[in-house]
N, C-alpha and C. Protein backbone atom coordinates (compact mmCIF):
# COMPACT_ATOMS: atom_id res chain seq x y z
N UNK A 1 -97.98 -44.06 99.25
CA UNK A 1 -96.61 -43.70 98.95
C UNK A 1 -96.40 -43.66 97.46
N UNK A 2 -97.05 -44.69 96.96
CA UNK A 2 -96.69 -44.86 95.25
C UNK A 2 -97.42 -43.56 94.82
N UNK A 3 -98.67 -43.39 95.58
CA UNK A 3 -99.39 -42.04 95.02
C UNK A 3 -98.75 -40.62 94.81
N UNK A 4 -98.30 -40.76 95.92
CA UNK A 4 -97.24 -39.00 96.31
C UNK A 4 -95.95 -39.44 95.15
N UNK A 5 -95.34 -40.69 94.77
CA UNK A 5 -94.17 -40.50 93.71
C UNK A 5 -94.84 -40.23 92.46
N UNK A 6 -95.72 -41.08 92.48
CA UNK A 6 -96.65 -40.57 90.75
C UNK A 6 -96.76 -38.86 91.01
N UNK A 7 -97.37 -38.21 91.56
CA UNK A 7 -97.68 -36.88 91.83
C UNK A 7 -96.47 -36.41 91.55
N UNK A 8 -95.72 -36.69 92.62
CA UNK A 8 -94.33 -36.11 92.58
C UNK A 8 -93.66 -35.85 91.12
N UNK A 9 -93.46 -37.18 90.44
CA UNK A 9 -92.93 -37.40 88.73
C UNK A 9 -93.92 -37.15 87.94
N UNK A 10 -95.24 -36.64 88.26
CA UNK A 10 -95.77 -36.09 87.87
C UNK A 10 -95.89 -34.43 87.41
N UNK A 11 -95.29 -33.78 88.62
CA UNK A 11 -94.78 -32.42 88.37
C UNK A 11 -93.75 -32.11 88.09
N UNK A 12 -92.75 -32.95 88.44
CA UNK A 12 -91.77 -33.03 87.84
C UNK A 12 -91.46 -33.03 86.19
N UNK A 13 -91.94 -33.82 85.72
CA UNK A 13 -92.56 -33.97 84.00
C UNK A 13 -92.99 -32.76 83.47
N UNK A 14 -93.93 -32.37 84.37
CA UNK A 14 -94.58 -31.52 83.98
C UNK A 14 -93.67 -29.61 83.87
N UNK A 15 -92.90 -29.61 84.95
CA UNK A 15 -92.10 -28.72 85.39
C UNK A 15 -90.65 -28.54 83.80
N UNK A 16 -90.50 -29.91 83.73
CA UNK A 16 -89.34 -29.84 82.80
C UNK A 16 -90.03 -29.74 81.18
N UNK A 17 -91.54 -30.08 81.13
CA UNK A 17 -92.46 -30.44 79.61
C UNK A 17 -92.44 -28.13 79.33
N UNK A 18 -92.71 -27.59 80.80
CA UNK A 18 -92.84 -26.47 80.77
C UNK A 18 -91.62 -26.05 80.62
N UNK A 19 -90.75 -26.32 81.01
CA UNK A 19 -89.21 -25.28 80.85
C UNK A 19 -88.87 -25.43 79.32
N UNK A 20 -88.99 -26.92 79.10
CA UNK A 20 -88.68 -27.00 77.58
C UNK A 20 -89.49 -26.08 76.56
N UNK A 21 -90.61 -26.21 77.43
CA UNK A 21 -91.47 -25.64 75.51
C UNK A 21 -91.20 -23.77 75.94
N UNK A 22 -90.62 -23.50 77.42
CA UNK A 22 -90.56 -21.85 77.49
C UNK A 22 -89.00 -22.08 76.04
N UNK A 23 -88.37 -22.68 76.89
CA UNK A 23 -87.09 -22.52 75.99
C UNK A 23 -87.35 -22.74 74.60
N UNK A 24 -88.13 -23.86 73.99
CA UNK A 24 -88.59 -23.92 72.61
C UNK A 24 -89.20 -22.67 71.97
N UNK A 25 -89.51 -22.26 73.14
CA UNK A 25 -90.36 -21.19 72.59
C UNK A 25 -89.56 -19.91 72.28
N UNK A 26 -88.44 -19.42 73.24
CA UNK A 26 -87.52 -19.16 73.41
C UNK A 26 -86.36 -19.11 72.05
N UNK A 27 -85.98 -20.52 72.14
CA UNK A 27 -85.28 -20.79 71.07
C UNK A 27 -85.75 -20.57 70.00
N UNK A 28 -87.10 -20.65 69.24
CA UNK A 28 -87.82 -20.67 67.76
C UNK A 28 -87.70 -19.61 67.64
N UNK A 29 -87.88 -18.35 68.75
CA UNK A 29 -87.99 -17.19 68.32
C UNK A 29 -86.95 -16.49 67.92
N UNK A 30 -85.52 -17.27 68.96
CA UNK A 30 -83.91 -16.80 68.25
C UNK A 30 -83.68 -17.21 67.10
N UNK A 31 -84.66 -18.92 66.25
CA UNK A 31 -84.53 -19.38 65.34
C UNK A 31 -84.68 -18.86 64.62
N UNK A 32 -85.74 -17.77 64.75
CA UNK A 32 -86.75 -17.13 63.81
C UNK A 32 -86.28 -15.58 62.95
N UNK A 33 -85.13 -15.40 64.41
CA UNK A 33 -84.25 -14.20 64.21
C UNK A 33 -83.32 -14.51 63.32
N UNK A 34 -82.78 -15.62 63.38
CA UNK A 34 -81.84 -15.91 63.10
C UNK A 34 -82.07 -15.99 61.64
N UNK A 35 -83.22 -16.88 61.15
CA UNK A 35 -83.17 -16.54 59.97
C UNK A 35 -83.51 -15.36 59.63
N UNK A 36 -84.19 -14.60 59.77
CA UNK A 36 -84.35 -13.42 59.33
C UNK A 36 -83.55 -12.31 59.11
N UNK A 37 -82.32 -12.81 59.96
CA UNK A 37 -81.06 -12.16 59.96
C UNK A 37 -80.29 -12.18 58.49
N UNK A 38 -80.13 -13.76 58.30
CA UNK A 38 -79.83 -14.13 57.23
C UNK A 38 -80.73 -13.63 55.37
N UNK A 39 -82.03 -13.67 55.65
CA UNK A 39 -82.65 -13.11 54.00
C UNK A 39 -82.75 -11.98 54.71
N UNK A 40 -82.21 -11.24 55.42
CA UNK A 40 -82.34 -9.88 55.33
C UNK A 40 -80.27 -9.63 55.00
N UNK A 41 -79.74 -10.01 55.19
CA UNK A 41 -78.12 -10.24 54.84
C UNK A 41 -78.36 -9.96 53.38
N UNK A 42 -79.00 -11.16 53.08
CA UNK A 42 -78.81 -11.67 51.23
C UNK A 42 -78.66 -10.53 50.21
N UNK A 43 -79.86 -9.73 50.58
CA UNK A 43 -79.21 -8.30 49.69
C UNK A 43 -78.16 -7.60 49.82
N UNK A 44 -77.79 -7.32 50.67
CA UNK A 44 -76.09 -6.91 50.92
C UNK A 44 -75.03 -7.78 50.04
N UNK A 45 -75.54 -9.01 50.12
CA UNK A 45 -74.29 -9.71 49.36
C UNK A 45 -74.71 -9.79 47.99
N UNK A 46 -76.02 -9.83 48.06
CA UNK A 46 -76.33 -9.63 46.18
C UNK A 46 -76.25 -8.08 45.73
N UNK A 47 -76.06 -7.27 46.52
CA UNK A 47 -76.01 -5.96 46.00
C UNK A 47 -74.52 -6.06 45.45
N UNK A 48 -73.50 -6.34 45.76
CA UNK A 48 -72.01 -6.18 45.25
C UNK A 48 -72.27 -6.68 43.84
N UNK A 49 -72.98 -8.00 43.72
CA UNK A 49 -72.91 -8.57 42.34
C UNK A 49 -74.32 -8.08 41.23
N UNK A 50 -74.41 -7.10 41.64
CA UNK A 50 -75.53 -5.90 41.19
C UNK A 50 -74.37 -5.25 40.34
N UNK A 51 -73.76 -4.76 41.33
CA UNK A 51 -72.54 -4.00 41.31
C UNK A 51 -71.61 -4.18 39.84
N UNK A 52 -71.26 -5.30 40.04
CA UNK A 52 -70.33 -5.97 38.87
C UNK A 52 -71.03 -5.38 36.88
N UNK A 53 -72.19 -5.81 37.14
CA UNK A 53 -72.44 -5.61 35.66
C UNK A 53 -71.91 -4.62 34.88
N UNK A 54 -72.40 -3.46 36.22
CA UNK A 54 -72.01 -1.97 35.72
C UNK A 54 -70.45 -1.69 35.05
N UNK A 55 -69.75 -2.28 36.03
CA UNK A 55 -68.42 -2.25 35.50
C UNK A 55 -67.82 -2.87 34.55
N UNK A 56 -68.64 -3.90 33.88
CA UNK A 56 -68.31 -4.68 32.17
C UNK A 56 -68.90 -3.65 31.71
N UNK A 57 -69.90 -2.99 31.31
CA UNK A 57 -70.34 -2.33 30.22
C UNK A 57 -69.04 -0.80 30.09
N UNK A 58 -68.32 -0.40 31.70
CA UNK A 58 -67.59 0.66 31.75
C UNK A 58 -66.22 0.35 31.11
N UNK A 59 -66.37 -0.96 30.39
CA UNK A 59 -64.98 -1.33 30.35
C UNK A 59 -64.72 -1.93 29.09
N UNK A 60 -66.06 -1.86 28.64
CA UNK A 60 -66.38 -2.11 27.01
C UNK A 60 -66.22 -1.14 26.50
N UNK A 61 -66.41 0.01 26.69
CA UNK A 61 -65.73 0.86 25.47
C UNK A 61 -64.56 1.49 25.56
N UNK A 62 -63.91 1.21 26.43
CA UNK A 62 -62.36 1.33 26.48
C UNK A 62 -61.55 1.04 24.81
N UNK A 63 -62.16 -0.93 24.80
CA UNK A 63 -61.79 -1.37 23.82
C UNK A 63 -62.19 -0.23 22.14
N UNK A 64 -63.67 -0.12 22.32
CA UNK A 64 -64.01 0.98 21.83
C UNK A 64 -63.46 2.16 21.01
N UNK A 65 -62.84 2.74 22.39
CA UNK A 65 -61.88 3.63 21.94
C UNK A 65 -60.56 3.25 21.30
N UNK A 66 -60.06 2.92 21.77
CA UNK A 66 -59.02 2.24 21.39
C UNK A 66 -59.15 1.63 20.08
N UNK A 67 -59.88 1.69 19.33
CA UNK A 67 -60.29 0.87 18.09
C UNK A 67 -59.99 2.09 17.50
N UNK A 68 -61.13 3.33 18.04
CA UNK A 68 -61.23 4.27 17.20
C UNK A 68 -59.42 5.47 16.64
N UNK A 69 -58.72 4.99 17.92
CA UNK A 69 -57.67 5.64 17.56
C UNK A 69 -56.78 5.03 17.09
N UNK A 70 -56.35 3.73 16.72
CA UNK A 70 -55.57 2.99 16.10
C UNK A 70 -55.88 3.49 14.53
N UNK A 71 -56.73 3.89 14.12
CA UNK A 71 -56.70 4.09 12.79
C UNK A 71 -56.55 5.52 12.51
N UNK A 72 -56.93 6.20 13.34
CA UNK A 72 -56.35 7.76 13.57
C UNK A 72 -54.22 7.47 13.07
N UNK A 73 -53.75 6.85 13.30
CA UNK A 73 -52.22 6.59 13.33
C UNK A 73 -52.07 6.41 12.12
N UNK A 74 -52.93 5.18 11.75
CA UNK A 74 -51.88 4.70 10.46
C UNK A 74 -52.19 5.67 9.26
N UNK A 75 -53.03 6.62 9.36
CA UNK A 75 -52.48 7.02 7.90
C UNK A 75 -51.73 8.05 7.82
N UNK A 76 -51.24 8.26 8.99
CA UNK A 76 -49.73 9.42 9.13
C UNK A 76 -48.34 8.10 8.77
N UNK A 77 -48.71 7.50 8.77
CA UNK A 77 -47.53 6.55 8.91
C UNK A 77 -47.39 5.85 7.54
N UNK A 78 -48.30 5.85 6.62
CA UNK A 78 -48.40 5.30 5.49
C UNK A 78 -47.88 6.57 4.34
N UNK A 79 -47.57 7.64 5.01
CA UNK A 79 -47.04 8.25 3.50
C UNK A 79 -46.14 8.27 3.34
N UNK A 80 -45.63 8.26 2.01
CA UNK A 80 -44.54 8.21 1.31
C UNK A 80 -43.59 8.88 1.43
N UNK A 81 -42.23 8.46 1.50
CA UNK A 81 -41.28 9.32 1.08
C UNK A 81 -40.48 9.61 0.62
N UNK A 82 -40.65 11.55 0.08
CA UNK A 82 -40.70 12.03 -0.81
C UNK A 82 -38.50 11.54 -1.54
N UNK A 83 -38.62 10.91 -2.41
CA UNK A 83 -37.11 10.94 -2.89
C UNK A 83 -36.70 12.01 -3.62
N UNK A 84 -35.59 11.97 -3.78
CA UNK A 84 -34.77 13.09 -4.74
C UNK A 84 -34.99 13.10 -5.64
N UNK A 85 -34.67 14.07 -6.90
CA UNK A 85 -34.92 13.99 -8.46
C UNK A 85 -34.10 13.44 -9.09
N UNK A 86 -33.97 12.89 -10.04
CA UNK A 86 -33.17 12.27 -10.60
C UNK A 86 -32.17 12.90 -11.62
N UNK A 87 -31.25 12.44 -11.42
CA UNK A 87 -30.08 13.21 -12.56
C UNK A 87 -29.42 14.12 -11.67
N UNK A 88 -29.71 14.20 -10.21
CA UNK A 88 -29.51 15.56 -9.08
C UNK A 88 -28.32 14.61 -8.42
N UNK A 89 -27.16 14.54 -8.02
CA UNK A 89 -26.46 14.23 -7.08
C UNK A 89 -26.76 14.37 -5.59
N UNK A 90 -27.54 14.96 -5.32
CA UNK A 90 -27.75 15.19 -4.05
C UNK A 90 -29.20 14.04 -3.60
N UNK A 91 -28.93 14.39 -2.40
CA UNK A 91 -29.84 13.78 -1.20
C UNK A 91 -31.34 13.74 -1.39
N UNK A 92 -31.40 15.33 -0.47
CA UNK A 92 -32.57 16.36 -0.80
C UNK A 92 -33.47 16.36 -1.97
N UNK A 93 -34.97 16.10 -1.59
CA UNK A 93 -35.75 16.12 -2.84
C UNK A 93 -36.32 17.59 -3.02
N UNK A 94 -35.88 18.48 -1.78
CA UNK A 94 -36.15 19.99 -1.99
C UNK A 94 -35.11 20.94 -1.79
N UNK A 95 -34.83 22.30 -2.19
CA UNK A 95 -33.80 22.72 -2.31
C UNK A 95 -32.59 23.05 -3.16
N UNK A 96 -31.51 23.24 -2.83
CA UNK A 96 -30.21 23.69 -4.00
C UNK A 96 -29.53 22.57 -3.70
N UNK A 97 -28.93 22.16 -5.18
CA UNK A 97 -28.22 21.15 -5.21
C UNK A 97 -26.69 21.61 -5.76
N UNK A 98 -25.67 21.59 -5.34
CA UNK A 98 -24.25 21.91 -5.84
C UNK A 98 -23.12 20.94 -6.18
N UNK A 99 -23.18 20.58 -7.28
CA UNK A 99 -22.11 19.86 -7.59
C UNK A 99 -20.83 20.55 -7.91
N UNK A 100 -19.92 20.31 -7.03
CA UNK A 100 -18.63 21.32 -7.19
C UNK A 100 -17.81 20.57 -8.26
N UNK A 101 -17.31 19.60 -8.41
CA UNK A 101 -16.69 18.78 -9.29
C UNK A 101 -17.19 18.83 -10.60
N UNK A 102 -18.34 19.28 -11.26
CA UNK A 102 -19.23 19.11 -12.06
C UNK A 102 -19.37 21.21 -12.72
N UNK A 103 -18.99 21.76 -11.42
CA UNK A 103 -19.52 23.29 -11.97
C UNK A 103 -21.12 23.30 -12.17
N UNK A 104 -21.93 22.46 -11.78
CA UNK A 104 -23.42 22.69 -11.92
C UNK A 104 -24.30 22.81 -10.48
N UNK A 105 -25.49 23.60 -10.85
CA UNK A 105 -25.80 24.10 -9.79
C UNK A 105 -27.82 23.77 -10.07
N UNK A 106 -28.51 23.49 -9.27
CA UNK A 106 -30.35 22.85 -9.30
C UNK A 106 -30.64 23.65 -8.11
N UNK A 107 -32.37 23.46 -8.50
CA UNK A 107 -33.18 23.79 -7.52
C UNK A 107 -34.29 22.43 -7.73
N UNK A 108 -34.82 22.36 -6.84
CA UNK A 108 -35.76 20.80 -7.15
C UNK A 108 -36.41 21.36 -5.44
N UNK A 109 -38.02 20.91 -6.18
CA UNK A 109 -38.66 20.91 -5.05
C UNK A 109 -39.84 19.72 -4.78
N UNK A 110 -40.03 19.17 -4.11
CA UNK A 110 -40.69 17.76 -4.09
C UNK A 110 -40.36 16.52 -5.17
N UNK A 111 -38.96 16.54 -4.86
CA UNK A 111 -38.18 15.20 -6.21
C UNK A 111 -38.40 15.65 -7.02
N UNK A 112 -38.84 16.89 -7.39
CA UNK A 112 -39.05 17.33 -8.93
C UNK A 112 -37.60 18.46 -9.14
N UNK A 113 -36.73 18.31 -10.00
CA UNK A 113 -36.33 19.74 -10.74
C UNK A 113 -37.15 20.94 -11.05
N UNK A 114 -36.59 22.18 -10.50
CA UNK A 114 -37.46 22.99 -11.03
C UNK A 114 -36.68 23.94 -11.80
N UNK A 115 -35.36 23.95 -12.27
CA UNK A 115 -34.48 25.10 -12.72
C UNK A 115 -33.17 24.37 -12.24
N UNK A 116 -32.40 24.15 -13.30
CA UNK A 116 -31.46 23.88 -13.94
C UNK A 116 -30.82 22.42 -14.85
N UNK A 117 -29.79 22.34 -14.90
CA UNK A 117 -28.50 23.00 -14.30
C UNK A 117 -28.36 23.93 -14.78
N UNK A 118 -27.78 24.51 -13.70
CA UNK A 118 -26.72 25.88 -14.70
C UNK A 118 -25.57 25.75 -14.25
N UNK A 119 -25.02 26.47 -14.72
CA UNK A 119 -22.94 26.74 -14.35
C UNK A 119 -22.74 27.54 -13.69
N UNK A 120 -21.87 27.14 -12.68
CA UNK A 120 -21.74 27.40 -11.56
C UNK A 120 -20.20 28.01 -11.14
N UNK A 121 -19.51 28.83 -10.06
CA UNK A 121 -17.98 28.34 -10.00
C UNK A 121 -17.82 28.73 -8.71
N UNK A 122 -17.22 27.64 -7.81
CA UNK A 122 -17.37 27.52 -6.28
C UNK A 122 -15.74 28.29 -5.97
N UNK A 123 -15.47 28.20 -4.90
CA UNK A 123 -14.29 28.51 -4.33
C UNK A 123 -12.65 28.13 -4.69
N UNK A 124 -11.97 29.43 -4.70
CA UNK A 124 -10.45 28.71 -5.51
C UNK A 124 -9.57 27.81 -4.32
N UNK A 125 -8.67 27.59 -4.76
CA UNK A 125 -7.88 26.52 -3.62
C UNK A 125 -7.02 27.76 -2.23
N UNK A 126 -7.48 26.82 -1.29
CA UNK A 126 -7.05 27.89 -0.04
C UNK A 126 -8.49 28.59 0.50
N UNK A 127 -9.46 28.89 -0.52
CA UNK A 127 -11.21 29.13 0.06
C UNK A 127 -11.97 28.62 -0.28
N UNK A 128 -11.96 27.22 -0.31
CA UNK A 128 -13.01 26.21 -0.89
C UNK A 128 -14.41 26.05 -0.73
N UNK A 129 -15.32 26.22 -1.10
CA UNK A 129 -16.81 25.97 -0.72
C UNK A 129 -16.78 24.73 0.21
N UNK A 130 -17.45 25.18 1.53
CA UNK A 130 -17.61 23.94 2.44
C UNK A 130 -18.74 22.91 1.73
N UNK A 131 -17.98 21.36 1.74
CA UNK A 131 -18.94 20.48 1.52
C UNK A 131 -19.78 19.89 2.70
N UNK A 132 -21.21 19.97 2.29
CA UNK A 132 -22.12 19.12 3.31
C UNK A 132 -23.43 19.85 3.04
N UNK A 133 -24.52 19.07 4.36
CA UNK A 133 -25.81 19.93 4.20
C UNK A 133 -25.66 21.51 4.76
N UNK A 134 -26.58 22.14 4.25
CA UNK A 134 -26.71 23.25 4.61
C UNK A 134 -28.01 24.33 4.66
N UNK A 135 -28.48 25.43 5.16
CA UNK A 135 -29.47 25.89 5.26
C UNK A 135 -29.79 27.12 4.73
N UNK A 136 -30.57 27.86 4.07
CA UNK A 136 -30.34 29.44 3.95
C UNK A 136 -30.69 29.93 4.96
N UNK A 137 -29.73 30.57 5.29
CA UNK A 137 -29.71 31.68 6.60
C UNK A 137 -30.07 33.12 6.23
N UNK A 138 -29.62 33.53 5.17
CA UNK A 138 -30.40 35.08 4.74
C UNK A 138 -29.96 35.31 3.36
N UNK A 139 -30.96 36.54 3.41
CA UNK A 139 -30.78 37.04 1.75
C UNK A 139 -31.08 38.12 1.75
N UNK A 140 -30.11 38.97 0.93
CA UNK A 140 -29.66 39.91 0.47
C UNK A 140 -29.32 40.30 -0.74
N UNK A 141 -30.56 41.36 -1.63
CA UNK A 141 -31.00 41.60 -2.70
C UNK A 141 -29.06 41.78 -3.14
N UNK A 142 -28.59 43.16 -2.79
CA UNK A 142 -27.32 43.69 -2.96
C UNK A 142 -26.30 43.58 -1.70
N UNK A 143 -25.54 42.67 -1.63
CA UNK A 143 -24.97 42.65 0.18
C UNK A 143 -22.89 42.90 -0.84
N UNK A 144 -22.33 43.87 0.53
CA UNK A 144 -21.02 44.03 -0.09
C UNK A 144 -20.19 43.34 1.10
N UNK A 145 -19.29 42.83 0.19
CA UNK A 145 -18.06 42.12 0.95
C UNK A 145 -17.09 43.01 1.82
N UNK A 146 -17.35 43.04 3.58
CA UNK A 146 -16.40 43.66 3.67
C UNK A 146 -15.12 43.09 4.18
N UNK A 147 -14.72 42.24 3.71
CA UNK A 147 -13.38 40.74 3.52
C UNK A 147 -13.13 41.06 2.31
N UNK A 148 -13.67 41.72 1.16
CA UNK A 148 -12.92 41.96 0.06
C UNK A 148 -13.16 43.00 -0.50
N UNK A 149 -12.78 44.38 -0.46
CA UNK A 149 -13.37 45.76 -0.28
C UNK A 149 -14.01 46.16 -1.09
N UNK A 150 -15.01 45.99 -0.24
CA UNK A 150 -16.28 46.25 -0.54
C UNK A 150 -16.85 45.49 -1.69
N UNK A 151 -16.52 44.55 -1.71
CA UNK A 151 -17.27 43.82 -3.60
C UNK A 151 -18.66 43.69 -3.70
N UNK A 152 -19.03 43.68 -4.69
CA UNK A 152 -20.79 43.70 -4.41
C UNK A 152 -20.91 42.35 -5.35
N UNK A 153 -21.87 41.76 -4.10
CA UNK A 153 -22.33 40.82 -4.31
C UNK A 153 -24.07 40.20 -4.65
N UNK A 154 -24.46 40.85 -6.05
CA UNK A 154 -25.64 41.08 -5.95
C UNK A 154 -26.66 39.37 -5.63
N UNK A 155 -28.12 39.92 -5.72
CA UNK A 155 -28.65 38.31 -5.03
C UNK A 155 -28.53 37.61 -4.46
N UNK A 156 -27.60 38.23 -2.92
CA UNK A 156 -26.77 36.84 -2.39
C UNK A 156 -27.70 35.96 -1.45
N UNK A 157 -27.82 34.81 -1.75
CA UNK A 157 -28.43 33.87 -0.60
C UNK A 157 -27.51 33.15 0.46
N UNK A 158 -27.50 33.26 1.21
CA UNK A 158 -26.33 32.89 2.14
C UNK A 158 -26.95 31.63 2.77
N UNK A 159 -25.69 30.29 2.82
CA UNK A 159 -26.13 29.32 3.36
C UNK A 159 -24.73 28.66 4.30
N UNK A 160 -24.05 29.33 4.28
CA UNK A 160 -23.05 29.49 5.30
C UNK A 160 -22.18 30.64 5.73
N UNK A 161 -21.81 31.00 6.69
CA UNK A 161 -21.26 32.30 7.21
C UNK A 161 -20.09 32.52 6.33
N UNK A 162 -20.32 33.57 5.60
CA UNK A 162 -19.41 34.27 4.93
C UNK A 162 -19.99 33.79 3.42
N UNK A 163 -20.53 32.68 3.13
CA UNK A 163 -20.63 31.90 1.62
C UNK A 163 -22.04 32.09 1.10
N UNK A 164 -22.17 32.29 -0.15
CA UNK A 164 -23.85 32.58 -0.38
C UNK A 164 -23.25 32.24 -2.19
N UNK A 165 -24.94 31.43 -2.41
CA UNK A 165 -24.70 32.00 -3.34
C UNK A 165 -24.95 33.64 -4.45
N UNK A 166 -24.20 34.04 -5.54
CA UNK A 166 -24.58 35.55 -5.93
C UNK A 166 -24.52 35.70 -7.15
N UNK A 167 -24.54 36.62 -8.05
CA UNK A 167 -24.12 37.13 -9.52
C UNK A 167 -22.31 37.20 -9.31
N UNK A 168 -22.10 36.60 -9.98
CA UNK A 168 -20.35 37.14 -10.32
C UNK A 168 -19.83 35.79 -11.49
N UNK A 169 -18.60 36.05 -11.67
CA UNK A 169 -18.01 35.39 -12.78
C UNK A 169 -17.72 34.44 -13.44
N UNK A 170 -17.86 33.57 -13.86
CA UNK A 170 -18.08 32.48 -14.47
C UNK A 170 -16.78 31.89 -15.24
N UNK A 171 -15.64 32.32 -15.25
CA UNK A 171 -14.16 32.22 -15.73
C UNK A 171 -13.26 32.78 -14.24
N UNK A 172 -13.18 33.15 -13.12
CA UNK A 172 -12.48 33.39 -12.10
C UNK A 172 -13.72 32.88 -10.95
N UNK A 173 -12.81 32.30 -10.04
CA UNK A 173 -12.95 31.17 -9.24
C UNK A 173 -12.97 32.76 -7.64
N UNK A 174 -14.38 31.68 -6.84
CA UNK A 174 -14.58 32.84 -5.86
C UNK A 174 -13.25 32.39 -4.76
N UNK A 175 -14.01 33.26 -3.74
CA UNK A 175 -13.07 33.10 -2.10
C UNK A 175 -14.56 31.82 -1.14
N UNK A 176 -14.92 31.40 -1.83
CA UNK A 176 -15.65 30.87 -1.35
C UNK A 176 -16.89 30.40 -1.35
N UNK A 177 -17.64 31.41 -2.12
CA UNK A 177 -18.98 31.24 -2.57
C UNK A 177 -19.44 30.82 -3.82
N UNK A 178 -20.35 30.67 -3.94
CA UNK A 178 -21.21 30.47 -5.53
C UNK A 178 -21.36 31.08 -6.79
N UNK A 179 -20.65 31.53 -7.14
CA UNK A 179 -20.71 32.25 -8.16
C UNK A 179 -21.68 31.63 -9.19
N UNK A 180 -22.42 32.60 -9.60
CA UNK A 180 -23.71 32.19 -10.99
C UNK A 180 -24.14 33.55 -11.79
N UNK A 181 -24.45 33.44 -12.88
CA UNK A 181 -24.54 34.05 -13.54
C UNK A 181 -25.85 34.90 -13.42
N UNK A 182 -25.89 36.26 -13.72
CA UNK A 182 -27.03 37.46 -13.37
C UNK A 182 -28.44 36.62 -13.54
N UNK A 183 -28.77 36.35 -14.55
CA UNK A 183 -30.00 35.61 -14.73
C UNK A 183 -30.19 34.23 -13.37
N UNK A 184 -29.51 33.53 -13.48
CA UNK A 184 -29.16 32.31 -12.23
C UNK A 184 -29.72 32.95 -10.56
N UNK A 185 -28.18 33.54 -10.64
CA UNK A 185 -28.57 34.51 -9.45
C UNK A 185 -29.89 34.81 -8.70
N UNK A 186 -30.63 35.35 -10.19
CA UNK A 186 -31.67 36.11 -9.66
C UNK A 186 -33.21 35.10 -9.34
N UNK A 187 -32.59 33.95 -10.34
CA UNK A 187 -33.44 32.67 -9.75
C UNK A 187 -33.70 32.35 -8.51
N UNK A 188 -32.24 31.86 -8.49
CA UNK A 188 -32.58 31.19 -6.96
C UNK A 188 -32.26 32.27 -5.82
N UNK A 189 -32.16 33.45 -5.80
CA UNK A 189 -32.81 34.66 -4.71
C UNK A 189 -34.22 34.79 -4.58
N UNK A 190 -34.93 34.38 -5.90
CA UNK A 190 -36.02 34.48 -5.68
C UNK A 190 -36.91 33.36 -5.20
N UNK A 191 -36.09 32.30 -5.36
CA UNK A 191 -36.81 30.93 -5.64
C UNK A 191 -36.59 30.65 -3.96
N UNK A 192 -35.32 30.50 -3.78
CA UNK A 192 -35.00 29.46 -2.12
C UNK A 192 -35.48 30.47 -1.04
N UNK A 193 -36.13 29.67 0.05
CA UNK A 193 -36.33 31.19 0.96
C UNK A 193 -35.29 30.60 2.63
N UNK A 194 -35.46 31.54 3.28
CA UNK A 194 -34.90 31.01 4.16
C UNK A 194 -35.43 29.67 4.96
N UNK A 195 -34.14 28.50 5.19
CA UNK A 195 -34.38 27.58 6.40
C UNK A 195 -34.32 26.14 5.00
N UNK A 196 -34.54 26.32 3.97
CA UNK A 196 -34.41 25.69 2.78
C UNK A 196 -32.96 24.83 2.81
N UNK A 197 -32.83 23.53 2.20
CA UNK A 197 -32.10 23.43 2.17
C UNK A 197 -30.67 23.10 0.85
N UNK A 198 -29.32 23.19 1.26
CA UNK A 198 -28.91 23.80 0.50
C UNK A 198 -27.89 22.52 0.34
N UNK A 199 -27.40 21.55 -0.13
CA UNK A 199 -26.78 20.42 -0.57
C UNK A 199 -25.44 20.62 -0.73
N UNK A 200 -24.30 20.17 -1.08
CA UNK A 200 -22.78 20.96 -1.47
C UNK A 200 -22.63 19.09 -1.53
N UNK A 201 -22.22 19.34 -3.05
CA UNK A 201 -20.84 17.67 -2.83
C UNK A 201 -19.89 17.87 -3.77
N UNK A 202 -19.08 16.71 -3.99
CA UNK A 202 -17.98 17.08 -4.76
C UNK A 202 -17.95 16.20 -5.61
């Protein structure tokens, strides 16, 4: 009887020594997958941080640039500017200058004077020369007044509608415009061109 239980727990042992080592065997080989699963993973996750470097060096010369155009700016921004001439009542460091109170009349171009004063005689009372800035709008070697029949108004530079300056009299007071003398005149017709600007104070 003891013989047949030894036998018996004998195969028994033996039955479960075999199931285990199928399953060990079994299992090592899922073990085996398993890792292999894993260092075969690893590059996937080290490839992203492959990845990364590339994008510091794409992002370094951003700064780069950005260096290079900051100095592109400042030397538009560093120049000077240009002031008026001195002894000129006006603003403008380019252009006609009119002092109505004074009867004198400039041209100055980059804060420099370039021609005058000369004498001048603006508008009588009731057609006063408009004070303020102003622009030349046109010119006209010989242009005639037809607001005052027909007057000829030689050299006229016009810097407001109806007003220019021209050649005329120097003892009678205009309807509005600049009056300067033939030589004068023919200055600044030649000198101011259009879009120039044209000063008026009192």
């Amino acid at each position: 009887m003891r013989k047949i239980l030894v036998s018996v727990s004998t195969l028994a042992v033996a039955a479960v020594l075999g199931a285990c080592s199928a399953g060990a065997g079994d299992g090592a080989g899922e073990t085996q997958l398993a890792v292999a699963q894993p260092t075969s993973s690893v590059p996937t996750t080290t490839a992203p941080s492959t990845s990364e470097p590339p994008s510091s060096p794409s992002s370094t010369p951003s700064p780069s640039s950005t260096k290079k155009s900051t100095p592109k700016s400042t030397p538009s921004t560093s120049k000077p500017a240009v002031k008026a001439a001195e002894g000129v009542p006006c603003s403008s460091p380019d252009g006609a200058c009119v002092d109505l109170s004074a009867h004198k009349a400039w041209i100055s171009r980059g804060g420099k004077i370039i021609y005058g004063p000369v004498p001048m005689l603006p508008g009588k009372k009731g057609s006063t020369t408009p004070v303020g800035n102003f622009r030349v709008l046109s010119k006209e070697k010989m242009h005639y007044s037809k607001e005052f029949d027909n007057a000829p108004m030689p050299n006229s530079v016009f810097f407001y509608p109806g007003d220019a300056f021209h050649a005329g009299s120097l003892s009678n007071y205009s309807n509005g415009c600049i009056h300067l003398s033939n030589a004068a005149s023919l200055k600044f017709y030649n000198t101011l061109k259009i879009g120039d600007v044209v000063q008026v104070v009192r």
